[in-house]
C-alpha atoms as a PDB file:
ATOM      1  CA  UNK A   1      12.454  14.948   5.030  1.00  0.00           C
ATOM      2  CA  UNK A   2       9.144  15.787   6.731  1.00  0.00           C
ATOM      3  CA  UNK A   3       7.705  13.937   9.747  1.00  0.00           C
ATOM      4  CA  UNK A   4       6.064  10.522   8.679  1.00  0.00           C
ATOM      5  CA  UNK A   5       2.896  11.806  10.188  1.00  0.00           C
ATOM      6  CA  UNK A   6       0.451  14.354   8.738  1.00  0.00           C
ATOM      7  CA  UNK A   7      -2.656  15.539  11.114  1.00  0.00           C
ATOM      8  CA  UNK A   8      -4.359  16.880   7.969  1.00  0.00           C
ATOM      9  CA  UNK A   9      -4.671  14.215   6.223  1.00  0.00           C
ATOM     10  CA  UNK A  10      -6.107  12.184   8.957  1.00  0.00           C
ATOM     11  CA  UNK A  11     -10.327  13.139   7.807  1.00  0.00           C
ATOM     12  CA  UNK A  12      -9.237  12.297   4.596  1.00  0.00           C
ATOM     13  CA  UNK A  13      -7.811   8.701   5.386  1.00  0.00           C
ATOM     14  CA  UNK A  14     -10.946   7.891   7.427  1.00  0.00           C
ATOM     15  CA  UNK A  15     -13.215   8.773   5.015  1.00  0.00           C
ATOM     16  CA  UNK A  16     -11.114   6.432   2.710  1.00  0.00           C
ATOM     17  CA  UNK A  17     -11.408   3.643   4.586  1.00  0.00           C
ATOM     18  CA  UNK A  18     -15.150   3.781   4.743  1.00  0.00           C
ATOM     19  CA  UNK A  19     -14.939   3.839   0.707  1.00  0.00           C
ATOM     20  CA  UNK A  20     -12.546   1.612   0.049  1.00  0.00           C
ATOM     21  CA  UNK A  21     -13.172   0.394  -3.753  1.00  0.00           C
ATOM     22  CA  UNK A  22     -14.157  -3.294  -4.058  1.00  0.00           C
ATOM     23  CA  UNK A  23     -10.668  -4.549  -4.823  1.00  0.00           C
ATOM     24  CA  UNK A  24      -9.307  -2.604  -1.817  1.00  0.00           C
ATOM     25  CA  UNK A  25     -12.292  -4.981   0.538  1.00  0.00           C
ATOM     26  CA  UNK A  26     -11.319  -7.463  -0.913  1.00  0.00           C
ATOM     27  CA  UNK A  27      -7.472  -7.781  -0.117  1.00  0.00           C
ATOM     28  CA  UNK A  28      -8.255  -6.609   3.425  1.00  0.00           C
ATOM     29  CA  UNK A  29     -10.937  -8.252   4.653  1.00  0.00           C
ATOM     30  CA  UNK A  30     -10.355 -11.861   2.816  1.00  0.00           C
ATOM     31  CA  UNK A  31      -6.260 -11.203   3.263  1.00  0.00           C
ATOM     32  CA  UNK A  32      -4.511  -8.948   4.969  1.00  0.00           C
ATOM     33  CA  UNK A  33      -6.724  -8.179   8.051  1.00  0.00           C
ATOM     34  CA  UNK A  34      -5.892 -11.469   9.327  1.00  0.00           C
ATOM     35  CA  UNK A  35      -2.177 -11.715   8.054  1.00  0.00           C
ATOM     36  CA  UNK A  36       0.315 -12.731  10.724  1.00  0.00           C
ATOM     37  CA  UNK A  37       2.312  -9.769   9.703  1.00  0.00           C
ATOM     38  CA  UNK A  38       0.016  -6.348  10.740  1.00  0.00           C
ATOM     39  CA  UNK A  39      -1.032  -3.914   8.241  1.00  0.00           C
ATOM     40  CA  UNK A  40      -2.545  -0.478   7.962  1.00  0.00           C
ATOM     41  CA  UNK A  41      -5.288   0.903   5.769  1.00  0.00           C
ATOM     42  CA  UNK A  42      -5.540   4.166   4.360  1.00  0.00           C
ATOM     43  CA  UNK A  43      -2.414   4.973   6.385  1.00  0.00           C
ATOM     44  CA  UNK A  44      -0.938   8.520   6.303  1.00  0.00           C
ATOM     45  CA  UNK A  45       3.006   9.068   5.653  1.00  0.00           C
ATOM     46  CA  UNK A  46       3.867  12.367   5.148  1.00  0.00           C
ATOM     47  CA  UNK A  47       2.093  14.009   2.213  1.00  0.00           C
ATOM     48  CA  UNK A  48       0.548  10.662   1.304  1.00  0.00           C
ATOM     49  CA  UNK A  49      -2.110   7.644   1.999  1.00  0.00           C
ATOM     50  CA  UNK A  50      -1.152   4.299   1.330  1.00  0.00           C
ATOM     51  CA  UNK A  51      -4.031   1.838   0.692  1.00  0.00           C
ATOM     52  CA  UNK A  52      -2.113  -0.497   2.905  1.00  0.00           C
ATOM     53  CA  UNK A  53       0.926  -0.292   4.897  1.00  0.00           C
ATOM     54  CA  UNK A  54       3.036  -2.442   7.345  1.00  0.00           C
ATOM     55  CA  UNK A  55       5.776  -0.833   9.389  1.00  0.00           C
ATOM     56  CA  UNK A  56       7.121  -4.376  10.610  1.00  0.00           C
ATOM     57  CA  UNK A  57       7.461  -5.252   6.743  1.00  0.00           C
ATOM     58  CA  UNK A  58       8.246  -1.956   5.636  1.00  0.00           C
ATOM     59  CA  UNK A  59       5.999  -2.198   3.062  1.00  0.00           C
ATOM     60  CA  UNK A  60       3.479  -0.547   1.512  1.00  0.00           C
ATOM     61  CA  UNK A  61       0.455  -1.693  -1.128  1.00  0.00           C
ATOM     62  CA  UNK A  62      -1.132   0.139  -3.421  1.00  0.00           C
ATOM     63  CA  UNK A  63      -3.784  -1.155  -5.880  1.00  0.00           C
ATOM     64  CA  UNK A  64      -3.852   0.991  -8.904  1.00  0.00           C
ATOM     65  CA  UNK A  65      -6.805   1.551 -10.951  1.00  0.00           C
ATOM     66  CA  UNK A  66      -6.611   2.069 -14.920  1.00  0.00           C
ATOM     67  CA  UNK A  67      -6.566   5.767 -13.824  1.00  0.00           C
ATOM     68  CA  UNK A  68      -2.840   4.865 -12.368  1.00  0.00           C
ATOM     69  CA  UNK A  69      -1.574   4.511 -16.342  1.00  0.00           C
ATOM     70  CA  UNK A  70      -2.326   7.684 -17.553  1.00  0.00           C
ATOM     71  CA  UNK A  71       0.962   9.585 -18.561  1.00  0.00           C
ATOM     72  CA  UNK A  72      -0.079  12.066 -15.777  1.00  0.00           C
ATOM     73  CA  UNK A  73      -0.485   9.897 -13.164  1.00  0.00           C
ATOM     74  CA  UNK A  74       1.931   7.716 -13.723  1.00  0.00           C
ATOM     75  CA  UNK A  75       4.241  10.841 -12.723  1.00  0.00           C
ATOM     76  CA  UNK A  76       2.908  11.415  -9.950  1.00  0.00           C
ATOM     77  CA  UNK A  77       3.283   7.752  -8.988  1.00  0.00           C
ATOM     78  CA  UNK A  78       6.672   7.736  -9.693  1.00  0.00           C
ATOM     79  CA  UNK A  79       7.065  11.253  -7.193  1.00  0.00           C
ATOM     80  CA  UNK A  80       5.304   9.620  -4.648  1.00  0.00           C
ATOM     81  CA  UNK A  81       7.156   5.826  -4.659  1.00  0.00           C
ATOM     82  CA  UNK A  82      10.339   8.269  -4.445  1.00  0.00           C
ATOM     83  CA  UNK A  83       9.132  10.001  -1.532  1.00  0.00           C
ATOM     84  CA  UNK A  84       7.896   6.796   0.314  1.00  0.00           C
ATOM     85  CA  UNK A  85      11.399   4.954  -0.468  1.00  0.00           C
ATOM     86  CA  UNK A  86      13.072   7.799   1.082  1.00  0.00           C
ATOM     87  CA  UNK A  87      11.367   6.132   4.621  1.00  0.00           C
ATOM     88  CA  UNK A  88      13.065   3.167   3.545  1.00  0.00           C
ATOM     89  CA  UNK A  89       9.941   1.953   2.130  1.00  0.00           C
ATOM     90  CA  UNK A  90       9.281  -1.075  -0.388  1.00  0.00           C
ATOM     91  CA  UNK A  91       5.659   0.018  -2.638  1.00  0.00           C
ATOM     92  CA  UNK A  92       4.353  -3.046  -4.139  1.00  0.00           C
ATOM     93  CA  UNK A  93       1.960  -1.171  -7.116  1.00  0.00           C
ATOM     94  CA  UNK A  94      -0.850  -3.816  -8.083  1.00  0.00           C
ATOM     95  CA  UNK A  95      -3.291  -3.636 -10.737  1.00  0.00           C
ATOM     96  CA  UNK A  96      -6.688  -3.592  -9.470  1.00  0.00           C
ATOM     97  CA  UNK A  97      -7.536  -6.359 -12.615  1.00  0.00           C
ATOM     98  CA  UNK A  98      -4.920  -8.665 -10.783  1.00  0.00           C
ATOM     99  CA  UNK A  99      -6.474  -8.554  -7.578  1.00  0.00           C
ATOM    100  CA  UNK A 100      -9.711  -9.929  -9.460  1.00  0.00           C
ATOM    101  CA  UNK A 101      -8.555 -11.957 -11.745  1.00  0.00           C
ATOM    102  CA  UNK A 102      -5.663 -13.619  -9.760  1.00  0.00           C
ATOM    103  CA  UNK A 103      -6.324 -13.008  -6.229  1.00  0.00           C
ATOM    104  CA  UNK A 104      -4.466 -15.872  -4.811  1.00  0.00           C
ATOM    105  CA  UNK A 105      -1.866 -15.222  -7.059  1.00  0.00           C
ATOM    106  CA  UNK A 106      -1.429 -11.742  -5.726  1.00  0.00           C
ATOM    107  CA  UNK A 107      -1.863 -13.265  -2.174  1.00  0.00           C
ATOM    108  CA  UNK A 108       1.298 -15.472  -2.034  1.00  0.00           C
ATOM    109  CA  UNK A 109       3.131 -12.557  -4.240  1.00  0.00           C
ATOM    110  CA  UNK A 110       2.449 -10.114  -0.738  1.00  0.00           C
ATOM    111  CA  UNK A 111       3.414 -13.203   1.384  1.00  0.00           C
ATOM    112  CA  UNK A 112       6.699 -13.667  -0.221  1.00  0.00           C
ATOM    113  CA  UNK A 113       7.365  -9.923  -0.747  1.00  0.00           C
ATOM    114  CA  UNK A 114       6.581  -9.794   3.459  1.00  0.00           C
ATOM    115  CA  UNK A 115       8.566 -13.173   4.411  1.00  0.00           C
ATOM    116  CA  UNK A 116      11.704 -11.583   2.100  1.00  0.00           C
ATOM    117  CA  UNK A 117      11.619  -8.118   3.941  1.00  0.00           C
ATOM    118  CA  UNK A 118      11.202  -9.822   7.217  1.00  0.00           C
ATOM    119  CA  UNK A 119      14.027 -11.996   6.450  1.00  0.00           C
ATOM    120  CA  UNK A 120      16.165  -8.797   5.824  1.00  0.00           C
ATOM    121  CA  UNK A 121      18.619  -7.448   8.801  1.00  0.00           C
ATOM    122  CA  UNK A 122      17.646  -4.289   9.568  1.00  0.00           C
ATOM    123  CA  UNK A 123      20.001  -1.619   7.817  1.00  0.00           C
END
């Protein structure tokens, strides 16, 4: 397995963070900036970036766009949930509708998903 960390990547997660779509702003700056459990943006493992990532947690977040259910993509979400689970990584895959629609909803789904990984002994 290669090292957690890519160096490459690193321009492109910045730049990422700057443009973070609206749903994206809105989980982390009316959510998860301030949750008691610390989280990441635009964080790079290996060949990837995850919108939002917590180590403590072992968790990562990604809000998927309609682009996400395309027969295509939805492949290549499915390669990269495999990779990141071979970290010993849970991905939490969120519709960027929910987030809009049911933002609260989606808020105490995180919290639970965090308090329940937390809660696990470490393996």
């Amino acid at each position: 397995m290669q090292s957690k960390h890519n160096k490459q990547l690193v321009p492109f997660a910045k730049q990422l963070r700057k443009e973070m779509t609206k749903e994206e702003r809105h989980l982390w700056y009316d959510f998860l900036r301030t949750y008691p459990v610390r989280f990441s943006r635009q964080k790079v493992l290996g060949k990837y970036i995850a919108d939002f990532y917590s180590a403590q947690a072992k968790l990562v977040i990604e809000l998927d766009g309609s682009q996400h259910y395309e027969d295509e993509n939805k492949e290549k979400d499915i390669e990269r949930d495999t990779f990141l689970e071979g970290y010993g990584l849970k991905i939490l895959r969120i519709p960027n509708n929910e987030v809009t629609r049911n933002f609260r909803g989606v808020c105490e789904y995180i919290d639970n998903i965090c308090k329940q990984s937390l809660s696990q002994p470490d393996g």
